[in-house]
N, C-alpha and C. Protein backbone atom coordinates (compact mmCIF):
# COMPACT_ATOMS: atom_id res chain seq x y z
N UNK A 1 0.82 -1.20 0.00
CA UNK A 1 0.00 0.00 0.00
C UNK A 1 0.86 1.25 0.00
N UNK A 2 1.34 1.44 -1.05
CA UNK A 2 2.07 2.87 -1.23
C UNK A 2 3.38 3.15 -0.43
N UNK A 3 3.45 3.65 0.41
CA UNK A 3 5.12 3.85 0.81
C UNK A 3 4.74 3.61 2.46
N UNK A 4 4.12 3.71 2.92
CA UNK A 4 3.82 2.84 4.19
C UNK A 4 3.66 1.86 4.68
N UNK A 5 3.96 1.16 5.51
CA UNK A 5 3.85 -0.27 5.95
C UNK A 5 2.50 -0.82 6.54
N UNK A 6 1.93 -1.84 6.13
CA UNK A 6 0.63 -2.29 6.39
C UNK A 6 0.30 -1.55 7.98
N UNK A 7 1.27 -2.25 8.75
CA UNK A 7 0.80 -1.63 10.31
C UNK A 7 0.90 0.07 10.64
N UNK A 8 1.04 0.61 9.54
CA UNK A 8 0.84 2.35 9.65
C UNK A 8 -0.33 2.39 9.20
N UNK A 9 -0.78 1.42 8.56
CA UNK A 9 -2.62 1.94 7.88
C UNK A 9 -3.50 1.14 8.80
N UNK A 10 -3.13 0.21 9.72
CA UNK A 10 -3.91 -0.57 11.07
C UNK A 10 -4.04 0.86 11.99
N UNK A 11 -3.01 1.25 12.11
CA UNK A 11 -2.88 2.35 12.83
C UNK A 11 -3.55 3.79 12.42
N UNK A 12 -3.69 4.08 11.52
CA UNK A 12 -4.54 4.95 11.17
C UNK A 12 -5.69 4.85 11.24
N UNK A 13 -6.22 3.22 11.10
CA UNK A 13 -7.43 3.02 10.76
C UNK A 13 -8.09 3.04 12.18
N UNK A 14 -6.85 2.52 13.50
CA UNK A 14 -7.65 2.32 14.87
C UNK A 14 -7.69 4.00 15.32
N UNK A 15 -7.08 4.94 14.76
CA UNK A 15 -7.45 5.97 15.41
C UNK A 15 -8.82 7.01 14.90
N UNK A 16 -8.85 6.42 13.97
CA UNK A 16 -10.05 6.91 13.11
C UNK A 16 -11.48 6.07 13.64
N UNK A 17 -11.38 5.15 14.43
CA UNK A 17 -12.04 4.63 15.22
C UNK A 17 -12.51 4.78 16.35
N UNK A 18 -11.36 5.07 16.85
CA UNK A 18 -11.43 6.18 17.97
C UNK A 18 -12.07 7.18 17.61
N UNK A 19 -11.95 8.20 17.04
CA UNK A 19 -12.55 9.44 17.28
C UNK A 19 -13.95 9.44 16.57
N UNK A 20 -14.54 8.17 15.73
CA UNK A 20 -15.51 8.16 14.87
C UNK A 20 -16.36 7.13 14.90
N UNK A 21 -17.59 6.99 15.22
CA UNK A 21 -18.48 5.90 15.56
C UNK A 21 -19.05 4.90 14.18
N UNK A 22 -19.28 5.90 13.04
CA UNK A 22 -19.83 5.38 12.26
C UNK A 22 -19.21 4.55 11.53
N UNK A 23 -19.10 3.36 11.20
CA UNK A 23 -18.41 2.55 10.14
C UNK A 23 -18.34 2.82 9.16
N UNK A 24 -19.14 3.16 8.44
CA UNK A 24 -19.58 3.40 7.71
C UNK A 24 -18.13 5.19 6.87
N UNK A 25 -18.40 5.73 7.45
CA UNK A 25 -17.85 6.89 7.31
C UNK A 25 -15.84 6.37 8.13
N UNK A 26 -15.92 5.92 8.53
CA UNK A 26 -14.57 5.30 8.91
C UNK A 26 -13.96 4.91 8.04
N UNK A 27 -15.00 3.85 7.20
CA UNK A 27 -14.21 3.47 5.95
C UNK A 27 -13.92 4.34 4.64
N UNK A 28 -14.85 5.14 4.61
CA UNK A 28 -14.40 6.39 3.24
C UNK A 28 -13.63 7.33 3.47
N UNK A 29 -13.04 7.68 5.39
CA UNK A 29 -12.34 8.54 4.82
C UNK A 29 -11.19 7.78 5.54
N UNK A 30 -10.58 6.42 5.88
CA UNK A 30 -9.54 5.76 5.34
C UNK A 30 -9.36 5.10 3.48
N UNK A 31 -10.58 5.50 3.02
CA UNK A 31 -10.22 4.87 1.76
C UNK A 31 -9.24 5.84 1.01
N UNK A 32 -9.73 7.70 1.61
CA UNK A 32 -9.91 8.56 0.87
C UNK A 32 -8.20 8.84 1.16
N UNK A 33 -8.10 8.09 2.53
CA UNK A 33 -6.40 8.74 3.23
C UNK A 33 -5.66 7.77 2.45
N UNK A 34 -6.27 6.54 2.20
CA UNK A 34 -5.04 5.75 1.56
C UNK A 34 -4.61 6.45 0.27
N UNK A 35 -6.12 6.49 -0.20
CA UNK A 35 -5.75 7.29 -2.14
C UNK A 35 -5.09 7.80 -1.85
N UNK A 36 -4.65 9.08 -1.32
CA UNK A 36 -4.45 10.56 -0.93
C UNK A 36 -2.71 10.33 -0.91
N UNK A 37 -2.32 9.21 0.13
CA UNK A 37 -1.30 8.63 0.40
C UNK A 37 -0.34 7.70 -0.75
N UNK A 38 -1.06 6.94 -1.86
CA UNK A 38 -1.00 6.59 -2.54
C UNK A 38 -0.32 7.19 -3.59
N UNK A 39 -1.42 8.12 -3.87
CA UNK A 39 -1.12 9.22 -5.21
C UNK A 39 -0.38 10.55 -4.86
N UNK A 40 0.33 10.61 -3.69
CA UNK A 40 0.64 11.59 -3.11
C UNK A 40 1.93 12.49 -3.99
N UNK A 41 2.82 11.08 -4.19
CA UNK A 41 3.76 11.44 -4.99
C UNK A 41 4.02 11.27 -6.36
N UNK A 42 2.68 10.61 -6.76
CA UNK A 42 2.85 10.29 -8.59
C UNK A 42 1.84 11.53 -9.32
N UNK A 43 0.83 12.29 -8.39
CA UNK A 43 0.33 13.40 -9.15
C UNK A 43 0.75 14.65 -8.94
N UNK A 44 1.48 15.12 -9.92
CA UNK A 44 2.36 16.18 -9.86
C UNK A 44 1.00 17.77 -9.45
N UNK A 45 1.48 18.33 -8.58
CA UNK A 45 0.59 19.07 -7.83
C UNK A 45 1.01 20.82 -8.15
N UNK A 46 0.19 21.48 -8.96
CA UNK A 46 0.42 23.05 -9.11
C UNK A 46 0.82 24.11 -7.96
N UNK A 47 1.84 24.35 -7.64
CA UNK A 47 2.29 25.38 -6.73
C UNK A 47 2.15 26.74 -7.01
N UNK A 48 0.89 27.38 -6.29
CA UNK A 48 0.65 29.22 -6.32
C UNK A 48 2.00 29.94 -6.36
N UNK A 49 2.76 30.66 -6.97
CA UNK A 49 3.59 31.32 -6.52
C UNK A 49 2.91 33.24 -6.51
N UNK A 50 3.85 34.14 -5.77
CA UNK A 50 3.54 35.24 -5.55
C UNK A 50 4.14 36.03 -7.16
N UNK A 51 4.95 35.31 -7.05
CA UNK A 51 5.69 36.25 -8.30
C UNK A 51 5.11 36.45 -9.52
N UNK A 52 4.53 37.27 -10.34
CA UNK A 52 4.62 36.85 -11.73
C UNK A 52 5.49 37.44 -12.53
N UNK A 53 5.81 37.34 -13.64
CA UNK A 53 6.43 37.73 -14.40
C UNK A 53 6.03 37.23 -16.08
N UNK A 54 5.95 38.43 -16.28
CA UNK A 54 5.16 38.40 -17.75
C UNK A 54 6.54 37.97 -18.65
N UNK A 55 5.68 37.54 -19.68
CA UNK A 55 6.84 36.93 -20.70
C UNK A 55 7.21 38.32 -21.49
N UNK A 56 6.48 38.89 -22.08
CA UNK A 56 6.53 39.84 -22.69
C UNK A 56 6.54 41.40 -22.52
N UNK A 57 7.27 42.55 -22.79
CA UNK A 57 7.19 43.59 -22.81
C UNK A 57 5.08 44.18 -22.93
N UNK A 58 4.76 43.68 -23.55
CA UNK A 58 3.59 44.22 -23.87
C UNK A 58 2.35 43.83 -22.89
N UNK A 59 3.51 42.24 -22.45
CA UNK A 59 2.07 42.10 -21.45
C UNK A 59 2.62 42.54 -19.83
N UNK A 60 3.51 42.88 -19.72
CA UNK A 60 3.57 43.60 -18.90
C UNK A 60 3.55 45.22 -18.36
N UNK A 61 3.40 45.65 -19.56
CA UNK A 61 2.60 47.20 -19.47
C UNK A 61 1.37 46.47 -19.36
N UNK A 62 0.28 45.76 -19.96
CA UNK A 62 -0.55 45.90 -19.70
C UNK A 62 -1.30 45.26 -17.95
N UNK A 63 -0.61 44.73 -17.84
CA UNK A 63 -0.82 43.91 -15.96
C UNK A 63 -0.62 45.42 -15.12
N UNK A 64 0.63 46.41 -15.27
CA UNK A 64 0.99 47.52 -14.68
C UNK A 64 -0.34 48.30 -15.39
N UNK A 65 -0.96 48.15 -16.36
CA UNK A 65 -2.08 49.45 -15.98
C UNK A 65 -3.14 49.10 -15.42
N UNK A 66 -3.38 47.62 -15.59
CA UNK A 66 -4.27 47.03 -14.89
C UNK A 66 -4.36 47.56 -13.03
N UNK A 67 -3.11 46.95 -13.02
CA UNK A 67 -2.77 47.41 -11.48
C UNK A 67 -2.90 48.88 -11.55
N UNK A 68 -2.52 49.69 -12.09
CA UNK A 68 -2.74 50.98 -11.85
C UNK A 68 -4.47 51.39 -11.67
N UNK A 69 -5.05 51.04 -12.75
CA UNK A 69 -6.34 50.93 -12.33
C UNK A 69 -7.47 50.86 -11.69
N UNK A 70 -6.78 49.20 -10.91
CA UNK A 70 -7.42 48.84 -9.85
C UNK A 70 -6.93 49.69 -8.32
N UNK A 71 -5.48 50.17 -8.34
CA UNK A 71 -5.22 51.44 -7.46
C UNK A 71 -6.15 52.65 -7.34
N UNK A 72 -6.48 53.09 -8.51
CA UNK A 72 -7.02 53.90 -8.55
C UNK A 72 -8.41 54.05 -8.13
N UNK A 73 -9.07 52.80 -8.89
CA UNK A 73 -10.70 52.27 -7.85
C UNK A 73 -10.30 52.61 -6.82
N UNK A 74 -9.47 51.90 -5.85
CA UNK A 74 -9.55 51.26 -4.58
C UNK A 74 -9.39 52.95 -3.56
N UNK A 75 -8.86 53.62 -4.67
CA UNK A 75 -8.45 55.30 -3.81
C UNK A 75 -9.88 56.19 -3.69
N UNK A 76 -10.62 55.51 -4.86
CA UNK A 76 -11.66 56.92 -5.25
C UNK A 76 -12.92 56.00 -3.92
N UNK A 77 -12.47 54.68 -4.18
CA UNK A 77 -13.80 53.95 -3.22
C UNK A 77 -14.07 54.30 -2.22
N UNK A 78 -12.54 54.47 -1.35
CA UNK A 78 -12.47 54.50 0.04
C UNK A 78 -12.20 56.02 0.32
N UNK A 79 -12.13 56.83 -0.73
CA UNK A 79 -12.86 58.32 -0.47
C UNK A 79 -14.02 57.92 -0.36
N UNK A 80 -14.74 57.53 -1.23
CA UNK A 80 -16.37 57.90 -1.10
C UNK A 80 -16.57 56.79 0.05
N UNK A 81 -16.66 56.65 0.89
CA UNK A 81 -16.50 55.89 2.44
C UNK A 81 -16.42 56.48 3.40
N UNK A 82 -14.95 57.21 2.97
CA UNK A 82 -14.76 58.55 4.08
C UNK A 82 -15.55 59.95 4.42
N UNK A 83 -15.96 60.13 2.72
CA UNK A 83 -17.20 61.07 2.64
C UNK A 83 -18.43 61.00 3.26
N UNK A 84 -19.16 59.76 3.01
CA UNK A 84 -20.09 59.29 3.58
C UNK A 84 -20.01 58.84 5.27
N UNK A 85 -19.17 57.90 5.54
CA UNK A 85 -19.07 57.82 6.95
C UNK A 85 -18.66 59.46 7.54
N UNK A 86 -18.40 60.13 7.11
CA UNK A 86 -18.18 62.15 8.02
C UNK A 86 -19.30 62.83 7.57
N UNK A 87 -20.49 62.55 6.56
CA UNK A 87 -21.65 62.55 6.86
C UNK A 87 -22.57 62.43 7.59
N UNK A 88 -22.33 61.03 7.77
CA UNK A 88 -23.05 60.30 9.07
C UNK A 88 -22.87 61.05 10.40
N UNK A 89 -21.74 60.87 10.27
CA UNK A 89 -21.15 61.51 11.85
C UNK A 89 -21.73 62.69 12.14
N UNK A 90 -21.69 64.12 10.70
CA UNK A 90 -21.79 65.07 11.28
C UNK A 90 -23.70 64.83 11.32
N UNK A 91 -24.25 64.23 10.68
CA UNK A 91 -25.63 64.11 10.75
C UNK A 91 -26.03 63.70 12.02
N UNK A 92 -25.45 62.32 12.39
CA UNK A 92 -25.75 61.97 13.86
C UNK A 92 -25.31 62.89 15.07
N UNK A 93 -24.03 63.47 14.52
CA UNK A 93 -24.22 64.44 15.95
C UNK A 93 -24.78 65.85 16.09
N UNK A 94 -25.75 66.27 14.54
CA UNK A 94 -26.68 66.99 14.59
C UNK A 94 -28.06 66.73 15.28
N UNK A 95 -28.49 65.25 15.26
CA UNK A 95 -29.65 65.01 15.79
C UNK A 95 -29.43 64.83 17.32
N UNK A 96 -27.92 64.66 18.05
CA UNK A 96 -28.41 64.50 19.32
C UNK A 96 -28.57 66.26 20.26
């Protein structure tokens, strides 16, 4: 069974016993740990990185105006936030 020794999956299986009544459900998610365990190292798995880096001159002006863009939303938004919440304020502390 994959790179573990039979008595590591006895062992998994009695602690999953422990903490879980149903048989039923005991057995699918040791089936699901063996797969998991199994295929762990033969399915090559996509890693997020932070970085990007455009291949091209062109597509990287265009990601930088993108980003510029979305800077720019994010400035005019959270004015109109600030506007509105010092509204409020001066409204609410007109009514008391």
């Amino acid at each position: 069974m994959g790179y573990l020794e039979m008595k590591d999956y006895t062992k998994i299986k009695s602690i999953l016993e422990l903490f879980l009544d149903n048989p039923m459900r005991i057995d699918n998610i040791f089936k699901s740990l063996v797969l998991f365990l199994e295929t762990k190292n033969t399915i090559p798995i996509k890693m997020e990185t932070n970085d990007f880096k455009p291949t091209d001159k062109i597509s990287h002006i265009k990601v930088d105006k993108e980003i510029r863009a979305a800077n720019t939303a994010l400035d005019k938004f959270s004015n109109k936030l600030l506007k509105e919440s010092a509204k409020q304020r001066k409204h609410s502390s007109a009514i008391k």
